[in-house]
Protein backbone atom coordinates (compact mmCIF):
# COMPACT_ATOMS: atom_id res chain seq x y z
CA UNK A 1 17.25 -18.05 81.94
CA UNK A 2 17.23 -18.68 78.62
CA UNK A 3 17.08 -15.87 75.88
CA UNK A 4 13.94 -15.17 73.62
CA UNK A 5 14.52 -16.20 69.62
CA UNK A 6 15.59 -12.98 67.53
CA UNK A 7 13.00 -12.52 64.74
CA UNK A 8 13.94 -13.16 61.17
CA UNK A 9 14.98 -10.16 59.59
CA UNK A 10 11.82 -9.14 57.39
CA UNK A 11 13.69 -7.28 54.49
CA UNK A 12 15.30 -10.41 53.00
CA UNK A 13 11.77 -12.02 52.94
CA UNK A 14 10.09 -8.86 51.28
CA UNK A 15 12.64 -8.76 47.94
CA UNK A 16 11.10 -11.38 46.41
CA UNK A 17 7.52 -9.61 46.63
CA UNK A 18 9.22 -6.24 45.64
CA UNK A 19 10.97 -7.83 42.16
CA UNK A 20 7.84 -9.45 41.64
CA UNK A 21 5.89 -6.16 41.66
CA UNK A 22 8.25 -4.47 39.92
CA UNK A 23 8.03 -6.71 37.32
CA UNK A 24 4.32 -6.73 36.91
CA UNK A 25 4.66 -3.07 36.64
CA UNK A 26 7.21 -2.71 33.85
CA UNK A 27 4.85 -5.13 32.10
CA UNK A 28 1.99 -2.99 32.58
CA UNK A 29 3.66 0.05 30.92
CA UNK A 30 3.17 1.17 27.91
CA UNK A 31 6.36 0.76 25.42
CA UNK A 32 8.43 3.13 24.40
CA UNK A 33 7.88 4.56 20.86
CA UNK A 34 10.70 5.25 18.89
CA UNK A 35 11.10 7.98 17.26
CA UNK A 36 10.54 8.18 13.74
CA UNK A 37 12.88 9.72 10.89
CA UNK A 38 10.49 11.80 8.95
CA UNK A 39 12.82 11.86 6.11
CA UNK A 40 12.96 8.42 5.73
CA UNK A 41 9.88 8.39 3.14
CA UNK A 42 7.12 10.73 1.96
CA UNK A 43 4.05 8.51 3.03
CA UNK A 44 3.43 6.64 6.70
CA UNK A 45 1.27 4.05 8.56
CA UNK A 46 -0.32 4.74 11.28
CA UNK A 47 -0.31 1.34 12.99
CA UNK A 48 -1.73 -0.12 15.66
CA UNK A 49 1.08 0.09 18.09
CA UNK A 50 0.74 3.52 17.86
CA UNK A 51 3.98 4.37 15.93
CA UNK A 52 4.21 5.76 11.83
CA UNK A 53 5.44 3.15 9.82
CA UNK A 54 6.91 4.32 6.82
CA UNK A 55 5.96 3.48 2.85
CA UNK A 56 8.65 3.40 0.70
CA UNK A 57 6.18 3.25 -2.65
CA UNK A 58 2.57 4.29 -2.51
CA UNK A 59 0.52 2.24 -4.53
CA UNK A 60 -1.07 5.41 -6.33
CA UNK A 61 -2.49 6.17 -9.87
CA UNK A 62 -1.00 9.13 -11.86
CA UNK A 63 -3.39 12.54 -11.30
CA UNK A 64 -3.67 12.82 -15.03
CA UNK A 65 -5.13 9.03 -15.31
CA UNK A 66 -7.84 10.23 -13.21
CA UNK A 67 -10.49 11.61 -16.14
CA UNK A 68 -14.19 11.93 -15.34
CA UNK A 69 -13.58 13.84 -12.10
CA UNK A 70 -12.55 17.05 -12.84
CA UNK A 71 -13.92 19.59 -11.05
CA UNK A 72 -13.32 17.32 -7.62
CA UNK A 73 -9.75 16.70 -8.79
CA UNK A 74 -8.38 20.61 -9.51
CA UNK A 75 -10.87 21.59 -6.13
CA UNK A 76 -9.12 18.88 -4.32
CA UNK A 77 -5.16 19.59 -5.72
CA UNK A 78 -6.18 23.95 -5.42
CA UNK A 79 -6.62 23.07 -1.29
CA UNK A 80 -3.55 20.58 -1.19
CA UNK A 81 -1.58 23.35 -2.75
CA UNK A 82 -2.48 26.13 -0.64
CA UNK A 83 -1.76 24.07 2.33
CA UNK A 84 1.49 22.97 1.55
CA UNK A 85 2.34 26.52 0.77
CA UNK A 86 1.26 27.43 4.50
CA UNK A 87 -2.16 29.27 3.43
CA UNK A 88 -5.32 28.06 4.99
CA UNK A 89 -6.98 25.03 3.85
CA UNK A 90 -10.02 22.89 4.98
CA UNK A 91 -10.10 19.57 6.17
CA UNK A 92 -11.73 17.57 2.82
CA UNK A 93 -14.52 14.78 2.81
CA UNK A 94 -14.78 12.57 -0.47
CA UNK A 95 -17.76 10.96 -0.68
CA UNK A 96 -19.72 8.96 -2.98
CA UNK A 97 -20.09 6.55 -5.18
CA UNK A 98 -17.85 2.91 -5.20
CA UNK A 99 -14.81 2.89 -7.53
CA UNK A 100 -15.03 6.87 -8.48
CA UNK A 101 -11.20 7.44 -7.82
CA UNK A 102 -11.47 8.96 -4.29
CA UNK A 103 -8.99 7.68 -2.43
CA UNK A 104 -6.67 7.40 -5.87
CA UNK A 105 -7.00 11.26 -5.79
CA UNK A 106 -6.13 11.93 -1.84
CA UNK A 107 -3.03 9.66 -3.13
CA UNK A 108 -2.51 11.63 -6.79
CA UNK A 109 -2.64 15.23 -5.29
CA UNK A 110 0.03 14.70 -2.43
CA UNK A 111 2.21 13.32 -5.30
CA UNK A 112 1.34 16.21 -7.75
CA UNK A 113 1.81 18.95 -5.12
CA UNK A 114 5.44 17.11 -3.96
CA UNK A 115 6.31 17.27 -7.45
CA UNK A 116 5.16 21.00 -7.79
CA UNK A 117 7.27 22.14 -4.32
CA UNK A 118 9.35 24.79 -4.96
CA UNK A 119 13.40 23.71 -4.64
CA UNK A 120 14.15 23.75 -1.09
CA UNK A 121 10.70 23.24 0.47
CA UNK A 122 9.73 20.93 2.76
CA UNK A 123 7.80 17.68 0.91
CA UNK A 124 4.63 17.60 2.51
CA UNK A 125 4.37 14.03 4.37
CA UNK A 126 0.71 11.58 3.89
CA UNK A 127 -0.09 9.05 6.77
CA UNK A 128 -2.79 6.83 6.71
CA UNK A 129 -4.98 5.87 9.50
CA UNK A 130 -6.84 3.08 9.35
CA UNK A 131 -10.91 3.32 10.30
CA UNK A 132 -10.20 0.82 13.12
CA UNK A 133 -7.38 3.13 14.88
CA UNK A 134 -9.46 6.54 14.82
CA UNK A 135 -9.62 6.40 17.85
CA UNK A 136 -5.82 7.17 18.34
CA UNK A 137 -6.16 9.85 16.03
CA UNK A 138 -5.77 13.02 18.91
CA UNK A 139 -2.16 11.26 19.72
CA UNK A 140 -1.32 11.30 15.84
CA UNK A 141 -2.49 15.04 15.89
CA UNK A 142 -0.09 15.61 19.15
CA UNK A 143 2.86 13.76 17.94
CA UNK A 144 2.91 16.02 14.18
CA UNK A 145 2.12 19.02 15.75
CA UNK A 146 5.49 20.01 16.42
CA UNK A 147 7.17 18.17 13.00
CA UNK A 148 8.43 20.40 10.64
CA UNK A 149 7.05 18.82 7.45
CA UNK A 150 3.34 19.87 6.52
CA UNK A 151 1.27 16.20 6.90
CA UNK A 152 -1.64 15.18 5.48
CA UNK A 153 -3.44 12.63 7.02
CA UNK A 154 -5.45 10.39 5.54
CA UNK A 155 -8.38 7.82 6.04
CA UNK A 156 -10.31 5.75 3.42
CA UNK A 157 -13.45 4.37 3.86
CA UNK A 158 -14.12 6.26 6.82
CA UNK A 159 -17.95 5.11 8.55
CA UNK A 160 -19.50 4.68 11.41
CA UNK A 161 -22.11 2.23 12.66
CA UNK A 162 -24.65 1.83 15.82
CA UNK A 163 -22.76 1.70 19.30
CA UNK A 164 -19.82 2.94 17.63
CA UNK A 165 -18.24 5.73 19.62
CA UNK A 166 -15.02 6.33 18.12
CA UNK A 167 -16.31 9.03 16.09
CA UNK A 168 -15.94 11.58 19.01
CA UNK A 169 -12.71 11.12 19.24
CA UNK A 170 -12.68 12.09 15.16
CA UNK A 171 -14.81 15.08 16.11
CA UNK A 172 -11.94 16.17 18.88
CA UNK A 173 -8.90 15.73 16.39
CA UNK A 174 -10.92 17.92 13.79
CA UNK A 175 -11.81 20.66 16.11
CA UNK A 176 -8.82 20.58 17.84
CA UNK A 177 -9.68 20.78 21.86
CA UNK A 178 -8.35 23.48 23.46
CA UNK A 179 -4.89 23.70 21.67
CA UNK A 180 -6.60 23.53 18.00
CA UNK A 181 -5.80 22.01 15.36
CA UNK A 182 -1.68 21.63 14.43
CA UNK A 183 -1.59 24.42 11.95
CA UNK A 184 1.17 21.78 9.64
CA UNK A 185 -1.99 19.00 9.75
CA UNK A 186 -4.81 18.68 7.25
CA UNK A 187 -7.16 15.42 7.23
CA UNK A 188 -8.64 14.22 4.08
CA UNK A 189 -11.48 11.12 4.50
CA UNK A 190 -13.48 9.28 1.72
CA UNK A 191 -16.65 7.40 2.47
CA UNK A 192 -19.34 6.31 0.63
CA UNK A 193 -21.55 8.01 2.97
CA UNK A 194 -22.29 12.12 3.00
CA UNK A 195 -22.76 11.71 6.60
CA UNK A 196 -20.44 9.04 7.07
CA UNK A 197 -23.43 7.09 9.10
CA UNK A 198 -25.63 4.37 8.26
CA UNK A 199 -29.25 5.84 7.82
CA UNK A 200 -30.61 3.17 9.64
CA UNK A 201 -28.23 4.89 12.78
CA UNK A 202 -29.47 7.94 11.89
CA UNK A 203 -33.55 6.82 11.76
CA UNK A 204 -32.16 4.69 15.13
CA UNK A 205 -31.49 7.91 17.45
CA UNK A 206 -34.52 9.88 16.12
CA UNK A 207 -36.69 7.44 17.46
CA UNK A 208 -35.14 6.45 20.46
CA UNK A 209 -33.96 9.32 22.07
CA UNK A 210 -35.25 11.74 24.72
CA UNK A 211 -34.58 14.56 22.56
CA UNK A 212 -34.45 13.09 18.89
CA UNK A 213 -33.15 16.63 17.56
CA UNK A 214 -30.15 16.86 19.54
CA UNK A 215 -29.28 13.22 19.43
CA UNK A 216 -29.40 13.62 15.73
CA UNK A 217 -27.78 16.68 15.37
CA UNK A 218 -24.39 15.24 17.55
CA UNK A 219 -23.93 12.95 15.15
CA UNK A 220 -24.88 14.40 11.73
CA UNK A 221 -22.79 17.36 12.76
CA UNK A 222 -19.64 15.08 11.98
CA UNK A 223 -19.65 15.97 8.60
CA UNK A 224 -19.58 19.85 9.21
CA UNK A 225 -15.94 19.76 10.50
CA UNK A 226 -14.95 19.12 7.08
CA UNK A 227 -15.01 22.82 5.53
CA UNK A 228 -14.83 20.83 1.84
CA UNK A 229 -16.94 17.93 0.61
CA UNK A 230 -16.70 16.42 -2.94
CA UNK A 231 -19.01 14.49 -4.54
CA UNK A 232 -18.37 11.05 -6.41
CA UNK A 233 -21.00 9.68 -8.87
CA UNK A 234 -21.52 6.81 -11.05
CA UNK A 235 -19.88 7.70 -14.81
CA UNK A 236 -21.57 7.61 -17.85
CA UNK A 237 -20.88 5.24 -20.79
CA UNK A 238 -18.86 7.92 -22.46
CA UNK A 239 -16.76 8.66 -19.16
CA UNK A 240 -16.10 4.99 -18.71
CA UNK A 241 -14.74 4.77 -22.58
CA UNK A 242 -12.74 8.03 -22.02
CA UNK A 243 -11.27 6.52 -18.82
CA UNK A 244 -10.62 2.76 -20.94
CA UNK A 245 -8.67 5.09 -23.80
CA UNK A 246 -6.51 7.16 -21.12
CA UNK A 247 -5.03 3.97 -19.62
CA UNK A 248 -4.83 2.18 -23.31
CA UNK A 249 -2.72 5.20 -23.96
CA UNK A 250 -0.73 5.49 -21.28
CA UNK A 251 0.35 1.97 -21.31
CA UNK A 252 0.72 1.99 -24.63
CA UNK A 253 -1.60 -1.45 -25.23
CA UNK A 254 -1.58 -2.51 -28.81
CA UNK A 255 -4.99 -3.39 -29.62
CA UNK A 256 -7.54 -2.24 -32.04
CA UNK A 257 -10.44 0.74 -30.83
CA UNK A 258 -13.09 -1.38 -31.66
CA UNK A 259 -11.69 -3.74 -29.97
CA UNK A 260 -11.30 -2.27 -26.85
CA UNK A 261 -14.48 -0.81 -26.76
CA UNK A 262 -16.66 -3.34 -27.25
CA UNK A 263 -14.93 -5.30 -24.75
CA UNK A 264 -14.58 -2.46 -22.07
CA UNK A 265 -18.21 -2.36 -22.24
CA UNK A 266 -18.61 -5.94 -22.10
CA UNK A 267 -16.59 -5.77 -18.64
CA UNK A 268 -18.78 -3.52 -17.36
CA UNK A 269 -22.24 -5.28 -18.35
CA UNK A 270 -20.80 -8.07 -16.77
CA UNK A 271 -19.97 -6.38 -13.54
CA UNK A 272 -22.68 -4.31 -13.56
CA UNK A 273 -20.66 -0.87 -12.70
CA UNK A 274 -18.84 1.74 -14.89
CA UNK A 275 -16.28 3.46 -12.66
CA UNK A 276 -12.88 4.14 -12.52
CA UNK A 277 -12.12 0.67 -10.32
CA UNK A 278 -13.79 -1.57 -13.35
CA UNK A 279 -12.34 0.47 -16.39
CA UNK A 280 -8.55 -0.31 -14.23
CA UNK A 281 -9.43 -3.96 -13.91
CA UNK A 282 -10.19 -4.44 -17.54
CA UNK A 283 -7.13 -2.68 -18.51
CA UNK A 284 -5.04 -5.24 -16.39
CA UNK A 285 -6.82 -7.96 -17.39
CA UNK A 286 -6.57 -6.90 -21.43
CA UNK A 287 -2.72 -6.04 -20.72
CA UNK A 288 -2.33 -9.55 -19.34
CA UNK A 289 -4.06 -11.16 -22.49
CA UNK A 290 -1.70 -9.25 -24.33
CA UNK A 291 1.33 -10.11 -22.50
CA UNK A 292 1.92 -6.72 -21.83
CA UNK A 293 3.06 -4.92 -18.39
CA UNK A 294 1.59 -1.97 -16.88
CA UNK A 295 4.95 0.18 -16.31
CA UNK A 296 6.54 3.34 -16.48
């Protein structure tokens, strides 16, 4: 009689499935982040893969170059200061007008306040996240919490528009969840907006919802996590010129007053906008009709 086939073995025909599926999976995983060295610079990026990129030279303005905001700039530096000394501090909002100097002051103070540390502190480290990555802000939050170094963290031009839902996830980082906020994080923002939304989104939920209050109220409330707002406005003339002769002195531009002033103001007609922003871009473009450099 003859004898029945013996059936294949099945494990030989099942490895090719397995390394298939075990490829698919390793794909699928998130990568590993490295881990940064803090002390490799003073300022970060945030970036999209979800890892701080470090800065070796932030393109900043000197604090004492920024004239016309006063008030904003010691209210600002007086909050830096306390929290890099370990005192309580509130979360900041800069808002206002175009060109003002916010974000050039976020930048200015965490210079001015590094420069100020007394010998042997810890520098206190800024990291920018960009408007389109706040969602991922929570994991920044997580990841500092248990650094060292106090870190500022920083967003310019921070707004929101209709179907945008990110800003929960801003509201979160801000009130910390459950564990709080890391007491060695602060957040600074600017915007152009008090509320940082559109008041068309605003004027959109009142008359929409079920409950226009409350639907209102979730997202105005955004602003109130930020203990500190500052206000930006448009300069006058005699700001604008005071601005024009700071930088033509700290450059040291050789050019007649009259010169400059009926020229700075000429640059601003033309542009239709005194701020901080224009009264820069004139002085670069009089340095480079000078043939001078903007150093030191």
């Amino acid at each position: 009689m003859a004898s029945e086939p013996t059936p294949a073995d099945p494990i030989p025909n099942l490895l090719p499935l397995l390394e298939r599926i075990a490829a698919a999976l390793e794909r699928a995983a998130p990568p590993t982040v490295p881990k940064v060295d803090t002390s490799a610079a003073d300022a970060f990026l945030w970036g999209p893969e979800r890892r701080l990129i470090p800065v070796p030279r932030v393109n900043r303005v000197e604090i004492g170059l920024l004239t016309g905001i006063d008030r904003a700039r010691d209210t600002l530096v007086e909050n830096t200061e306390r929290f890099a000394r370990g005192l309580p501090a509130n979360n900041a909002l800069l808002w206002g007008a175009r060109g003002m100097g916010k974000s050039s002051l976020v930048k200015a103070a965490h210079a001015e306040i590094n420069a100020r540390r007394p010998e042997g502190a810890l520098p206190m480290k800024l990291v920018e996240i960009h408007r389109e990555d706040i969602e991922a802000l929570p994991e920044l939050m997580s990841l500092l919490r248990n650094d060292p170094h106090p870190w500022l963290v920083f967003c310019d031009d921070l707004s929101f528009d209709a179907d945008d839902t990110s800003y929960k996830s801003l509201k979160t980082a801000l009130d910390g969840g459950i564990e709080g906020r890391p007491g060695n994080v602060l957040f600074y923002a600017t915007s152009n907006r008090r509320h940082l939304l559109a008041r068309e989104m605003v004027e959109n939920e009142r008359s929409t919802a079920i409950n226009p209050g409350e639907a209102v109220e979730e997202k105005v409330s955004l602003s109130d996590r930020f203990g500190l707002w500052l206000g930006f406005h448009k300069c006058s003339q005699d700001e604008y010129l005071a601005m024009i002769r700071a930088y033509v002195e700290r450059y040291a531009l050789d050019v007649e007053p009259d010169r400059v002033r009926a020229e700075a103001l000429e640059w601003a007609t033309t542009r239709g906008s005194r701020s901080g922003r224009t009264a820069f871009q004139f002085i670069q473009d009089l340095a480079g009709r000078l043939g001078q450099r903007l150093e030191g």
